[in-house]
Protein backbone atom coordinates (compact mmCIF):
# COMPACT_ATOMS: atom_id res chain seq x y z
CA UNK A 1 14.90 0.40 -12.84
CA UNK A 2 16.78 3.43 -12.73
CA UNK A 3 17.30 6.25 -15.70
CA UNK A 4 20.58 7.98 -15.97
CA UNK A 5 22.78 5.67 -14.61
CA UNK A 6 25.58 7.31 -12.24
CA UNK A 7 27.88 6.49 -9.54
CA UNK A 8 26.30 6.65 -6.23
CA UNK A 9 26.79 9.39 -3.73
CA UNK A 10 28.04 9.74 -0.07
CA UNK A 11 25.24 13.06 0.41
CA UNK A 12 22.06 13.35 -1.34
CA UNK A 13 20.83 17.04 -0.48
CA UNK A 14 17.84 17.02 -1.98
CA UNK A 15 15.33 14.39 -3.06
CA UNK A 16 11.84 15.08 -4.69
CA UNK A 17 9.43 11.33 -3.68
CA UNK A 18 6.88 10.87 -6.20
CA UNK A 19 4.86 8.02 -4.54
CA UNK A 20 4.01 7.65 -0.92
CA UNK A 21 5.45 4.08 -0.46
CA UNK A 22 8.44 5.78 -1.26
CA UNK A 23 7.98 9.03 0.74
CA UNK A 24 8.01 6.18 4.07
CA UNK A 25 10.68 4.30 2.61
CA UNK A 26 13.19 7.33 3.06
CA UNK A 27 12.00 8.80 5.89
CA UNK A 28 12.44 4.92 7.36
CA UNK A 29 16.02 4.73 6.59
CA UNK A 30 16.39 8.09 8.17
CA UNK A 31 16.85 10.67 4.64
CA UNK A 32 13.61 12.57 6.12
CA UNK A 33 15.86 15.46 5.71
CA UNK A 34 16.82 15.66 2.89
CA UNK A 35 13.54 14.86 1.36
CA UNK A 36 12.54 18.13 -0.43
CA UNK A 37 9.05 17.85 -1.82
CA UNK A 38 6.47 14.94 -2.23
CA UNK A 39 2.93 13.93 -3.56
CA UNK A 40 0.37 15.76 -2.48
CA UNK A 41 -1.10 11.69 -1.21
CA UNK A 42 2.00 11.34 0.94
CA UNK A 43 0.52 11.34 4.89
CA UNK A 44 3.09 9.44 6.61
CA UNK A 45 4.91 10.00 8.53
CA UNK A 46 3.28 13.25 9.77
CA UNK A 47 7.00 14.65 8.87
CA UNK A 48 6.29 13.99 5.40
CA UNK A 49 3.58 16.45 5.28
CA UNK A 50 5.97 19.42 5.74
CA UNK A 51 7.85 18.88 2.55
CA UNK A 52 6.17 20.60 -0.52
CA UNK A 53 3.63 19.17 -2.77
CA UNK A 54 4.71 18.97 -6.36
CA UNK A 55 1.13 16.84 -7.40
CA UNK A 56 -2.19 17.75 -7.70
CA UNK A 57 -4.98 15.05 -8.38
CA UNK A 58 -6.69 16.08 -12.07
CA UNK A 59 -10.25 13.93 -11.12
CA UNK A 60 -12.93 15.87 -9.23
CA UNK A 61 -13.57 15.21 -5.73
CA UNK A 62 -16.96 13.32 -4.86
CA UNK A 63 -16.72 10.29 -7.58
CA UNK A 64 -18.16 6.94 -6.70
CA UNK A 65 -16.61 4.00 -7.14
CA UNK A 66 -18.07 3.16 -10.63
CA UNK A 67 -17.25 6.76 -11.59
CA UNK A 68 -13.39 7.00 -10.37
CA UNK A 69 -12.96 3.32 -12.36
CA UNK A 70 -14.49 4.52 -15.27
CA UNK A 71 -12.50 7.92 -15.28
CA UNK A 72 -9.36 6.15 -14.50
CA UNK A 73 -9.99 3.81 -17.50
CA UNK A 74 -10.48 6.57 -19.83
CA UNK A 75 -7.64 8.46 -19.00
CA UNK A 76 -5.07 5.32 -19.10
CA UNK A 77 -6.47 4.55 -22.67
CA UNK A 78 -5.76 8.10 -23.66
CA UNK A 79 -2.25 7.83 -21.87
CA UNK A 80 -2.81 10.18 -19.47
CA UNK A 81 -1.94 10.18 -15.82
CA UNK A 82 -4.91 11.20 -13.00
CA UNK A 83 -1.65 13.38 -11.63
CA UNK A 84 -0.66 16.82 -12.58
CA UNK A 85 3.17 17.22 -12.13
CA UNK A 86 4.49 20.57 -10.96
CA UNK A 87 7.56 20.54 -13.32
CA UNK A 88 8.34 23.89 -12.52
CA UNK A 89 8.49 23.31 -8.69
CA UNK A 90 10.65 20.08 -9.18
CA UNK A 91 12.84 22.01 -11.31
CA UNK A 92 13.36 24.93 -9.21
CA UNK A 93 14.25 22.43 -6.55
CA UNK A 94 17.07 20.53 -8.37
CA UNK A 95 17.01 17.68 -7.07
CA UNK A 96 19.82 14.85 -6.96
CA UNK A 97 17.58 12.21 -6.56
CA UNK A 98 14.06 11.48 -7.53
CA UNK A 99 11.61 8.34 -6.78
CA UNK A 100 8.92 6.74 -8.64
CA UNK A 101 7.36 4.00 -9.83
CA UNK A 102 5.97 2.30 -12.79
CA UNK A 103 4.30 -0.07 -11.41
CA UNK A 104 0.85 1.62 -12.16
CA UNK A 105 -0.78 4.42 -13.51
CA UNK A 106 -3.48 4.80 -11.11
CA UNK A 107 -0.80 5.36 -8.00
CA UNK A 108 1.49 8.21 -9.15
CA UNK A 109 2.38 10.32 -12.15
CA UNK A 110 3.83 8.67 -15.25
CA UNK A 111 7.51 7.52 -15.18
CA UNK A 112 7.43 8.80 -18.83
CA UNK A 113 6.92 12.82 -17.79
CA UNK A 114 9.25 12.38 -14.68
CA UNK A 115 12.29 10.77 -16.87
CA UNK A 116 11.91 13.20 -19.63
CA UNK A 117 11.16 16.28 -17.04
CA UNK A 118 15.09 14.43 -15.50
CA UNK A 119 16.63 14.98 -18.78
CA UNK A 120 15.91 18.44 -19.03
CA UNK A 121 16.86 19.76 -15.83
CA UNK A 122 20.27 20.73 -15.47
CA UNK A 123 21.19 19.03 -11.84
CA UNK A 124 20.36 15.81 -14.24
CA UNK A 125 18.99 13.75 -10.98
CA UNK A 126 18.83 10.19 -10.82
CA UNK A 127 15.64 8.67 -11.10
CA UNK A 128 14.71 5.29 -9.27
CA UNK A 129 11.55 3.77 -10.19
CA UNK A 130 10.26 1.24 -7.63
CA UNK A 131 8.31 -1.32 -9.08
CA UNK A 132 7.27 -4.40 -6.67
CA UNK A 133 4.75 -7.07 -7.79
CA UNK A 134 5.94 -9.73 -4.68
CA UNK A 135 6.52 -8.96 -0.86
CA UNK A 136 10.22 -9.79 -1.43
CA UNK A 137 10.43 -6.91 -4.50
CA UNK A 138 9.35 -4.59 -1.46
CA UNK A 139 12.12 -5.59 0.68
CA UNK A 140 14.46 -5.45 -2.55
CA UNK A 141 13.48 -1.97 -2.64
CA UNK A 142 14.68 -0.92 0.57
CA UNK A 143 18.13 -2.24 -0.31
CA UNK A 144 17.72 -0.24 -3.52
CA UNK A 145 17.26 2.99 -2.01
CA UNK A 146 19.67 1.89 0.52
CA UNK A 147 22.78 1.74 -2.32
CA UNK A 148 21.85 4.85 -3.66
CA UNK A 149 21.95 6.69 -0.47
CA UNK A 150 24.05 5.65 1.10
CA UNK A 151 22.36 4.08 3.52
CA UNK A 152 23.18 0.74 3.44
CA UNK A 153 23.87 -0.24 7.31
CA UNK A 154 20.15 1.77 7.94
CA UNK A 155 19.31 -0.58 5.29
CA UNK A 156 20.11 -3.67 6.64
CA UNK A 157 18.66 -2.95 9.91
CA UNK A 158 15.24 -2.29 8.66
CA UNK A 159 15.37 -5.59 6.67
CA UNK A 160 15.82 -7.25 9.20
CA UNK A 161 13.62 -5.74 11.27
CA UNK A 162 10.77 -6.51 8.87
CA UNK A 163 12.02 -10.20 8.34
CA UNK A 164 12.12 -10.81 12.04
CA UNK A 165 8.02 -9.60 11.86
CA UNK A 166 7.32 -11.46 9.13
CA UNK A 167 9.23 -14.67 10.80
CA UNK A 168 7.16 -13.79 14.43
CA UNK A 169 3.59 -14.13 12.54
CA UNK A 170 4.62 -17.13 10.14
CA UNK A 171 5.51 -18.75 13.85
CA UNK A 172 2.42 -18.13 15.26
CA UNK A 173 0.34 -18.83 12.95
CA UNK A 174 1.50 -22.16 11.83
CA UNK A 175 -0.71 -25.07 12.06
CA UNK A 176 -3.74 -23.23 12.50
CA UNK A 177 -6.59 -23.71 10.31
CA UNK A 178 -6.55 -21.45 7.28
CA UNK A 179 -10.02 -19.50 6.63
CA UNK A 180 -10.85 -18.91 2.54
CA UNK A 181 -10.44 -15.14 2.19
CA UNK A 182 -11.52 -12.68 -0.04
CA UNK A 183 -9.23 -9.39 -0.44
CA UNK A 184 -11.54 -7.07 -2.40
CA UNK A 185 -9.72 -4.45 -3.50
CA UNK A 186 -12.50 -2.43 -5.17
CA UNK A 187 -16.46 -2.65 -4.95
CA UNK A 188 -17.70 -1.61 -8.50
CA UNK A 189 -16.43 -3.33 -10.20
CA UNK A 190 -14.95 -5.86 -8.02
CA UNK A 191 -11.58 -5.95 -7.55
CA UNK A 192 -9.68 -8.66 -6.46
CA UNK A 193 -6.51 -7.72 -5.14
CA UNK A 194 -3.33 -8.62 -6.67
CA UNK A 195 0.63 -8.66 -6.11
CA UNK A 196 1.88 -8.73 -2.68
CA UNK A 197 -1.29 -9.31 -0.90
CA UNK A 198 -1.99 -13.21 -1.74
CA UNK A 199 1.25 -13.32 -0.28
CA UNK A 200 0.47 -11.51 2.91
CA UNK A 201 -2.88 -13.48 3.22
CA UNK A 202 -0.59 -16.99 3.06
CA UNK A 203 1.65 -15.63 5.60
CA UNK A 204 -1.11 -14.85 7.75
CA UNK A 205 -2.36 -17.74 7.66
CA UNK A 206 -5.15 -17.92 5.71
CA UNK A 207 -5.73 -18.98 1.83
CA UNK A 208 -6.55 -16.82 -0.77
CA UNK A 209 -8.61 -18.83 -3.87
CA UNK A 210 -9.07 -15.39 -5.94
CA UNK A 211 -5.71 -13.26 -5.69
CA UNK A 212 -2.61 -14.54 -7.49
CA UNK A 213 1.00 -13.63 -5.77
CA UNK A 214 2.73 -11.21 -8.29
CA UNK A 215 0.01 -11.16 -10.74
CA UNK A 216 -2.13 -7.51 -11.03
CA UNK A 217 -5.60 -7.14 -9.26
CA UNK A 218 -7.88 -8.36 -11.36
CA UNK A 219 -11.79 -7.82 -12.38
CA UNK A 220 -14.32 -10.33 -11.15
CA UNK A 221 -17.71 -10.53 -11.08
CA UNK A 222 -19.30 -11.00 -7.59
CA UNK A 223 -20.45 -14.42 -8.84
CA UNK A 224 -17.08 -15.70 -8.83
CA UNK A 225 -16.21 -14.40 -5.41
CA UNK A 226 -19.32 -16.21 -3.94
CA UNK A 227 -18.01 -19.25 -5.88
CA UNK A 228 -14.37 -19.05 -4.50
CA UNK A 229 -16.91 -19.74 -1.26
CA UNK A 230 -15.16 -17.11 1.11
CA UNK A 231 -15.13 -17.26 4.72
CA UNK A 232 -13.99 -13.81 5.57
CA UNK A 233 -14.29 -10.86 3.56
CA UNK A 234 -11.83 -8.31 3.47
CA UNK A 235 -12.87 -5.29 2.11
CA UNK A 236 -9.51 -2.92 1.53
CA UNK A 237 -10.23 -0.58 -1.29
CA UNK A 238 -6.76 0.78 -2.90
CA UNK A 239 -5.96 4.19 -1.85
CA UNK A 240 -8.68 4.02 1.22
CA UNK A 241 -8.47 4.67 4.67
CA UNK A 242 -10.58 2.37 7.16
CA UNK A 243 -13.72 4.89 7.49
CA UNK A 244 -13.89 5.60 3.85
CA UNK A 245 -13.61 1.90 3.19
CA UNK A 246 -16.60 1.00 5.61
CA UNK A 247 -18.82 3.16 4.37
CA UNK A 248 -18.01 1.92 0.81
CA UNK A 249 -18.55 -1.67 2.22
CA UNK A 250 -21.84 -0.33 3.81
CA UNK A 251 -23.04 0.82 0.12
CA UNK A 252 -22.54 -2.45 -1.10
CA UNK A 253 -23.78 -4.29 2.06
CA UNK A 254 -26.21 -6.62 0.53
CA UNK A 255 -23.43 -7.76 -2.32
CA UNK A 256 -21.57 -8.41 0.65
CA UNK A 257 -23.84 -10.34 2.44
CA UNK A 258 -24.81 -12.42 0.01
CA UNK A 259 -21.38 -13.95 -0.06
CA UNK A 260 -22.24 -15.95 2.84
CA UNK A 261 -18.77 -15.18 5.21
CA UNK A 262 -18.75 -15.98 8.27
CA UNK A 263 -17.09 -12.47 8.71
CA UNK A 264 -16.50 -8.92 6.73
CA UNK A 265 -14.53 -6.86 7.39
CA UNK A 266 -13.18 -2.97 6.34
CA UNK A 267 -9.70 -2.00 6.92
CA UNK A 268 -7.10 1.08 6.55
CA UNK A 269 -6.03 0.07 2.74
CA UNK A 270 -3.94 2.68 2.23
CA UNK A 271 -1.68 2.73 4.84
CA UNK A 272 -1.48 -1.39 5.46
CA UNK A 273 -1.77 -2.79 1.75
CA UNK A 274 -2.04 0.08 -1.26
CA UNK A 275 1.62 1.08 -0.68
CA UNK A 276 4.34 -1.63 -1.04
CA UNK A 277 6.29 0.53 1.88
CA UNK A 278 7.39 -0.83 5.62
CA UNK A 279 4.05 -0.84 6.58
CA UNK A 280 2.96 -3.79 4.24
CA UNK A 281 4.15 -5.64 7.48
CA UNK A 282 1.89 -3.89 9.79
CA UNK A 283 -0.98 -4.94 7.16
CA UNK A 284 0.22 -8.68 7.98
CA UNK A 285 0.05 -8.62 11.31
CA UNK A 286 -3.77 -6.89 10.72
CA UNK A 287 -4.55 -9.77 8.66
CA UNK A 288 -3.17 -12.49 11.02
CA UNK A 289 -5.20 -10.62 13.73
CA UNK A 290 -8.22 -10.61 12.04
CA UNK A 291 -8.06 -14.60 10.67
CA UNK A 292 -6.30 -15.68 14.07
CA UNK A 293 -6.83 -13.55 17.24
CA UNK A 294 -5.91 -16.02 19.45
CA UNK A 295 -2.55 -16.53 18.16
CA UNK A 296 -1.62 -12.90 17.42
CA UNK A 297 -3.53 -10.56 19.90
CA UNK A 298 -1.95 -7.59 18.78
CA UNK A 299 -1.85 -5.38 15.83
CA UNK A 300 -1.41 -1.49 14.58
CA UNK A 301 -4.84 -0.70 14.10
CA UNK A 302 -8.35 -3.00 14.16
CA UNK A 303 -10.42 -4.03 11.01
CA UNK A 304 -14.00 -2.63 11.30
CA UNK A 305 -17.08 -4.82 10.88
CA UNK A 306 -19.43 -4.79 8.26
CA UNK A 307 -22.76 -6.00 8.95
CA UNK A 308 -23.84 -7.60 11.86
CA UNK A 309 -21.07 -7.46 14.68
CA UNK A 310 -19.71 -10.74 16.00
CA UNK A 311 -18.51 -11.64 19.36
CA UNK A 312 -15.51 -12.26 17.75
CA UNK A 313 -15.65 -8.52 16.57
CA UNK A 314 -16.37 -7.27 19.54
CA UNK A 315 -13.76 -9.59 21.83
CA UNK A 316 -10.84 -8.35 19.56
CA UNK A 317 -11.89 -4.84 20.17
CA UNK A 318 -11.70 -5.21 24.16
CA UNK A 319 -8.30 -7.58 23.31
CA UNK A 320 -7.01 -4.41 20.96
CA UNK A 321 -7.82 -1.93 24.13
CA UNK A 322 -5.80 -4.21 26.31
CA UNK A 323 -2.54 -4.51 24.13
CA UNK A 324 -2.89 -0.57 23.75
CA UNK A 325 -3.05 0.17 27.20
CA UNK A 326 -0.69 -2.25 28.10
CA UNK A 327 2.02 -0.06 25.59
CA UNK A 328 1.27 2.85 27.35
């Protein structure tokens, strides 16, 4: 989706990223740059952290679960974002270029306010919404941002980069039993997560009876996840890092538990699966790792247990030490 339409352009000199995904996307095919300001959520790559922050987060710090979902709820009824756009800082900047999304309201400030805010400025930059729902949209997306920056050889390369990735794990993981997983995506209420990560639990060889690829994350009650009869548990609340997600899995331990998996597990949701960026493919190889170790004995980071700690657990921790000092 893009608003304004226009040729595109051999130089972009400035460019003002409204969601993280995006924020990696650019500095991945090399426009670091000539990116000019950001979200105040965009952490990677530690570049990105240098450009000025043109968000602010409206909800108060220190909100459970329960609380942030029902805040969220009441401010997407009343059409109202959970970001506070700086228009006055993006319009002092003005940019050529500016990406978003539309995707949904919880992850970034409304394409609404950012088209309109567009209209009014008088550089009159382009804006590209980024929308995903599959794994393939994501790769779409680089192509998109690609075209309009001129960028298409970069492009290309990092397509096919990610393809050959996504190829390697499909390869090793074929013919290997496939475990029932559960991707929660939030604890209360449960969240089962949507869009590209049934997808990424396929690839990685494993089966996902709860998550449809495309659809939205969904609401379920923790009944039907004990019915879908899991037999690992990944706990990857959106917008979470991996300690922040533990101890949210540790608050609802007994919930957990009484899913009967033979595993649970907490990982780093918002780098590997939150944003539909170039790490989504760093997420699959996490998830391969964690459903088949023996096949794929390497990933970016680990997933930490929940509960009791298996030797499994604790054998792909020594394995993960290995492969890390080994890349040294």
């Amino acid at each position: 989706m893009a608003h304004s339409p226009r040729c595109a352009y051999s130089l972009v000199v400035r460019i003002v990223s409204l969601v993280p995904h995006a924020t990696e996307l650019l500095f991945a095919l090399g426009l670091g740059p000539d990116v000019a300001a950001v979200t105040h959520e965009c952490d990677h790559p530690p570049a990105a952290r240098a450009a000025k922050r043109v968000t602010r987060d409206v909800l108060p710090a220190g909100l459970s679960a329960a609380e942030i979902d029902a805040a969220v709820r009441e401010r997407t009824l009343r059409g109202e974002a959970i970001y506070e756009l700086d228009r006055e800082a993006i319009a002092a900047l003005s940019p050529e270029l500016i990406v978003t999304q539309a995707l949904c309201p919880v992850c970034a400030v409304s394409y609404t306010e950012v088209a309109e805010l567009a209209e009014q400025m008088p550089s009159q930059p382009r804006v590209i919404s980024l929308d995903p729902h599959t794994l393939g949209e994501t790769l779409s997306d680089v192509r998109t941002l690609a075209e309009a920056t001129d960028r298409r050889e970069r492009g290309a390369e990092l397509v096919g980069e990610l393809t050959a990735r996504i190829d390697r794990i499909k390869l090793a993981v074929h013919g290997r039993p496939r475990a029932r997983v559960a991707a929660l995506e939030w604890l209360d209420p449960v969240y089962v997560a949507g869009h590209w990560t049934p997808e990424l639990v396929e690839l990685a060889g494993g089966q996902d009876p709860l998550g449809a690829p495309g659809a939205p994350s969904a609401t379920v009650s923790w009944r039907a996840v004990a019915d879908a009869q899991p037999e690992v548990v990944v706990v990857m609340p959106c917008g979470y890092d991996a300690p922040r997600a533990h101890a949210e899995a540790l608050a609802y331990a007994s919930e957990l538990a009484a899913l009967a998996a033979r595993r649970v597990v907490a990982v780093d949701a918002s780098a590997y699966f939150s944003r539909p960026g170039p790490r989504l493919i760093d997420g699959l190889e996490l998830l391969a790792h964690i459903l088949h170790p023996e096949s794929v004995p390497y990933a970016t980071d680990i997933a930490l247990p929940v509960g009791q700690q298996t030797s499994s657990d604790r054998d792909q921790r020594d394995r993960m030490r290995t492969v890390r000092a080994r890349a040294l």
